[in-house]
Protein backbone atom coordinates (compact mmCIF):
# COMPACT_ATOMS: atom_id res chain seq x y z
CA UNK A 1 112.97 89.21 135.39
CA UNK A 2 110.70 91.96 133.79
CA UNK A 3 107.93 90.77 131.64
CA UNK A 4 105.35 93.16 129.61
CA UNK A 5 102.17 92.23 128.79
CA UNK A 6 100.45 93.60 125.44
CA UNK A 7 96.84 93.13 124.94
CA UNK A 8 93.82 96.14 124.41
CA UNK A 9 91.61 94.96 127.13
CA UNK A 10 92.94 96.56 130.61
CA UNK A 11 90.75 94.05 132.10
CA UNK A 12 92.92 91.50 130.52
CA UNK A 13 96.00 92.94 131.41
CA UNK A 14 95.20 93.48 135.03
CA UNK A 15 94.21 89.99 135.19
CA UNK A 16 97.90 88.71 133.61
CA UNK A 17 99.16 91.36 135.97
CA UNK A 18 97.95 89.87 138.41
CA UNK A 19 99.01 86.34 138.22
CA UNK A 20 102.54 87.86 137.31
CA UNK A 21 102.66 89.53 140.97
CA UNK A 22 102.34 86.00 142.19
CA UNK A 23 106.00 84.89 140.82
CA UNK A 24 108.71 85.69 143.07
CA UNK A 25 111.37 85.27 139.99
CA UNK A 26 109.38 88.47 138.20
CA UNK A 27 110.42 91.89 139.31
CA UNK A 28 108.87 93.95 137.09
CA UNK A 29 105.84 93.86 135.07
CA UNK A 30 104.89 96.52 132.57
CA UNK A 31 101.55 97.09 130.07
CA UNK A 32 100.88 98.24 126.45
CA UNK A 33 97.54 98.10 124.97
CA UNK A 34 99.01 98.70 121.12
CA UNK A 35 101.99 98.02 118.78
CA UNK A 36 103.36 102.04 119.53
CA UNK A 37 103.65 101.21 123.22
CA UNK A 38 105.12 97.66 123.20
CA UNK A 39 107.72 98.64 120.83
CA UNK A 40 108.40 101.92 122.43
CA UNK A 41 108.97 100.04 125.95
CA UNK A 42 110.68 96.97 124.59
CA UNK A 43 113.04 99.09 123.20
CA UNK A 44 113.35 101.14 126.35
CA UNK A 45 113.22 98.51 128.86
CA UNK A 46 113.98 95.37 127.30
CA UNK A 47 112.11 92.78 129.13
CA UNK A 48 113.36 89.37 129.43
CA UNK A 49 109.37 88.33 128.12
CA UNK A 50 106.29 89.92 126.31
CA UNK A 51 103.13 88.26 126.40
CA UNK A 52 101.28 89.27 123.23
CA UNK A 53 98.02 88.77 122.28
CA UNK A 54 97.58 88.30 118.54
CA UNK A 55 94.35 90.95 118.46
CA UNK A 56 95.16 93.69 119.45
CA UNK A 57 92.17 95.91 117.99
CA UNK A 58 92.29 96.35 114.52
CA UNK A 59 96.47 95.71 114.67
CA UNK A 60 98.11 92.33 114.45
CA UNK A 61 100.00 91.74 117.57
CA UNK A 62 102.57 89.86 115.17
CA UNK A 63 103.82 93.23 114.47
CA UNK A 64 105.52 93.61 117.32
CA UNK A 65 107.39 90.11 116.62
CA UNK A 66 108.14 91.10 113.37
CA UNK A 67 109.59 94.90 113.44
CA UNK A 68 111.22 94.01 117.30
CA UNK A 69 113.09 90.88 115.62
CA UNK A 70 114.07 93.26 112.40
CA UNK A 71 115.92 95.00 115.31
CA UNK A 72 118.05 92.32 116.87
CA UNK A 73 115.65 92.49 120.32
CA UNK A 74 116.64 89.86 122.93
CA UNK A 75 113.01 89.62 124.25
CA UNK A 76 111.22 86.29 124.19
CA UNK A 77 107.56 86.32 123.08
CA UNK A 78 104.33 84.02 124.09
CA UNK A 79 101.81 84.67 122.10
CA UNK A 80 98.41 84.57 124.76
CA UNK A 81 95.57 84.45 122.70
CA UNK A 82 92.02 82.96 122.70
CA UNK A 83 92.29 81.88 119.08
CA UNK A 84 92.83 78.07 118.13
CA UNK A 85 92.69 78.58 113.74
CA UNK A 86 95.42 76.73 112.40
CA UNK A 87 96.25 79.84 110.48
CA UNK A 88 97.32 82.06 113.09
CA UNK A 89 99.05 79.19 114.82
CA UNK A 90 101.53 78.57 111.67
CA UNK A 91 101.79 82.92 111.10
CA UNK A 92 102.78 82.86 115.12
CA UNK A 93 105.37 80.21 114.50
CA UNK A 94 106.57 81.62 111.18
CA UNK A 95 107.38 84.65 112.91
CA UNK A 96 109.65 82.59 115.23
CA UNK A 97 107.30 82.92 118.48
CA UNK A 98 108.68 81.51 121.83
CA UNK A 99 105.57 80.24 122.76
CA UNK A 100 102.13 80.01 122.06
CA UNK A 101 99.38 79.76 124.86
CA UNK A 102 95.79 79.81 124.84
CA UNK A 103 93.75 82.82 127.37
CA UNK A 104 91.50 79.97 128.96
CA UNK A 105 94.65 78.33 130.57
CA UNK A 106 94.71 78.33 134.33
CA UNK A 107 97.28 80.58 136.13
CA UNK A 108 100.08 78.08 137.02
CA UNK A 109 99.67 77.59 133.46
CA UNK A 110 100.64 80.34 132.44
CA UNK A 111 103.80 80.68 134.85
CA UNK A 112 104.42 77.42 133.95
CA UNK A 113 104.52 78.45 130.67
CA UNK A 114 106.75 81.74 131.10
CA UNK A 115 109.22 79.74 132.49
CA UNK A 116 109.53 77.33 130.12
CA UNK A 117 110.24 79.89 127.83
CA UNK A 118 112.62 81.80 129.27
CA UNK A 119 114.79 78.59 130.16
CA UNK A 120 114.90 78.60 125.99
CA UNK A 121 112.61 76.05 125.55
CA UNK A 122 109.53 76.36 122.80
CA UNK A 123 106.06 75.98 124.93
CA UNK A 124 102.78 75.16 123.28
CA UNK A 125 99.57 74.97 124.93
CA UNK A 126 98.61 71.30 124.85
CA UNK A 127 94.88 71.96 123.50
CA UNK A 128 96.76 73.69 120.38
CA UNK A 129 98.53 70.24 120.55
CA UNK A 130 95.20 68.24 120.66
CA UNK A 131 93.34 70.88 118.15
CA UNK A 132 95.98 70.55 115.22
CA UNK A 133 96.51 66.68 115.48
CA UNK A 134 92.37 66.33 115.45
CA UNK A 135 92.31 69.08 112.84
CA UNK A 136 94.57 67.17 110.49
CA UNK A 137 93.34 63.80 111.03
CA UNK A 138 89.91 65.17 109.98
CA UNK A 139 91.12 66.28 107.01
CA UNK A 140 92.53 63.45 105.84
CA UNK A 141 89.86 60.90 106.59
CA UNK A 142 87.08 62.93 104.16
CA UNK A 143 89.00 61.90 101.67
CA UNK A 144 88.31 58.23 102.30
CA UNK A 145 84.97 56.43 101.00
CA UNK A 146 82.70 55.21 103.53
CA UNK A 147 83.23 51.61 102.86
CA UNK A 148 87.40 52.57 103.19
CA UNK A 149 86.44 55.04 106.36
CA UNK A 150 84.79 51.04 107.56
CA UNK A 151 87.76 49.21 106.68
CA UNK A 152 90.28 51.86 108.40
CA UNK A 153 88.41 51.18 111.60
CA UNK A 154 88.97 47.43 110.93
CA UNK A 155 92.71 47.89 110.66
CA UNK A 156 93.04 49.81 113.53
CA UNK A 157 91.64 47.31 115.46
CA UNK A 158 94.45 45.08 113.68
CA UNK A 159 92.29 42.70 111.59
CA UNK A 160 93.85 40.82 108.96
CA UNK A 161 91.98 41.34 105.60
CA UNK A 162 90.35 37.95 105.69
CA UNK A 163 89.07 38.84 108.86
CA UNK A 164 87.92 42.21 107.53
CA UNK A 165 86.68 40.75 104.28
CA UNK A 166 84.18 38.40 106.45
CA UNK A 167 83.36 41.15 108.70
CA UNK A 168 82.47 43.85 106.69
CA UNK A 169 80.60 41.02 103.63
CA UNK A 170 83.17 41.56 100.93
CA UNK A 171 85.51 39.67 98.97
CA UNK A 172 89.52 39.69 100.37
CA UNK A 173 90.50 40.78 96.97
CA UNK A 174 88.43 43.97 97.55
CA UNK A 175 89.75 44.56 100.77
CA UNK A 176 93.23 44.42 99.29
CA UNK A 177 91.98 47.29 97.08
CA UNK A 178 90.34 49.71 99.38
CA UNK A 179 93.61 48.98 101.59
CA UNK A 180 95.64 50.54 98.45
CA UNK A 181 93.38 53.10 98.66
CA UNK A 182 93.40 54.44 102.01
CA UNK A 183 97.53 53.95 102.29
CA UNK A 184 97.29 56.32 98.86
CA UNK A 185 94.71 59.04 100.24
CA UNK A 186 96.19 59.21 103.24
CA UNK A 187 99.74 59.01 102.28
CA UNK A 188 100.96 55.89 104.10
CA UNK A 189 103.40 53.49 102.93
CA UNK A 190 101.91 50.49 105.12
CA UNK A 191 98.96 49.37 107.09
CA UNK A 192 101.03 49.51 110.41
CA UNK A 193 100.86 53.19 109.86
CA UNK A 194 97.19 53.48 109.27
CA UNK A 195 96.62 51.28 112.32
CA UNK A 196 98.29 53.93 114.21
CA UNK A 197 96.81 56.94 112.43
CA UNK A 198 93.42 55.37 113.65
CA UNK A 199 94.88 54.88 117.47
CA UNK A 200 95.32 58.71 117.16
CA UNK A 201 92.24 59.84 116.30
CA UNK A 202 90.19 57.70 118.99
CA UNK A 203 92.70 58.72 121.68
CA UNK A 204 91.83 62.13 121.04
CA UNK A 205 87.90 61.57 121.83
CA UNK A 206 88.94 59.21 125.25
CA UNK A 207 89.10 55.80 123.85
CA UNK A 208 91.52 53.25 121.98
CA UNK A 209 92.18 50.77 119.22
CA UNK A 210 94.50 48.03 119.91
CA UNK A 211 96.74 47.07 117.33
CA UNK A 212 98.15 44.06 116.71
């Protein structure tokens, strides 16, 4: 297979290069440093794979995606990037990326990754994963009260409310209402769900809720 890798640091690309060199399956690998020279050599040479990384200077390695895709190119793309905003993530996949993997991944990663890819399957770096779940989960529990933030933890450790309302000093009739609440805010059509939402989040920082 030939791969090319696009990125403006040579440094960069030698390293990719290097790990490439490893792979018995890749025959060739070629380098751009800007959108002129990818396009001019996936046109040429038509690589099974370009890595791309989404800065490429002051261009947007999306470019590439976009204007190679305009012209029916059978090239897969994995975006190899060090940037985890949830913006660039949703432009890469918008643009109908292959795959999407961050530049502090190890080097089996990365082959791991390339061949994922090229088998047709979509790969995404598992710390993109981890980032977008935590991302979102933070966002939706500012929108919560500290007393409901207090009784979302109590549900996710799958309390009744009578066993909430004596834990946390309150009546069970207010504990009914901040349950309401938090379902509403966070979009949930029953406390199952928010018992689960809350397993989530404290898997992601190494621990867990059971839930009843």
């Amino acid at each position: 297979m030939n791969v090319l890798v696009v990125d403006d640091h040579p440094l960069v690309r030698k390293g990719i290069s290097t790990t490439l060199s490893c792979d018995e399956d890749i025959d060739v690998v070629m380098e751009a440093s800007c959108i002129d020279e990818a396009l001019s050599l996936i046109n040429s040479k038509k690589p099974n794979l370009a890595i791309v990384d989404l800065n490429l200077g002051k261009e947007d390695g999306l470019e590439i995606i976009k204007r190679s895709k305009v012209k029916g190119t059978t090239t897969k793309f994995l975006i190899f990037t060090s940037s985890v905003k949830k913006e660039d993530f949703i432009r890469s996949e918008e643009e109908g990326v292959d795959g999407y993997i961050l530049k502090d991944a190890f080097s089996e990663d990365i082959l791991y990754a390339i061949h994922i890819v090229l088998r047709g399957r979509k790969f995404i770096d598992p710390e993109i994963t981890k980032y977008q779940v935590e991302s979102t989960l933070s966002d939706s529990f500012t929108e919560l009260t500290p007393r409901e933030y207090d009784v979302l933890v109590e549900i996710g450790k799958g309390l009744s409310n009578g066993e909430i309302a004596n834990k946390l000093f309150i009546s069970e009739h207010t504990v009914k209402k901040h349950v309401s609440s938090i379902l509403l805010k966070l979009q949930l059509s029953h406390r199952t769900q928010a018992a689960l939402l809350v397993n989530q989040a404290v898997n992601l920082y190494g621990g867990m809720v059971c839930v009843k």
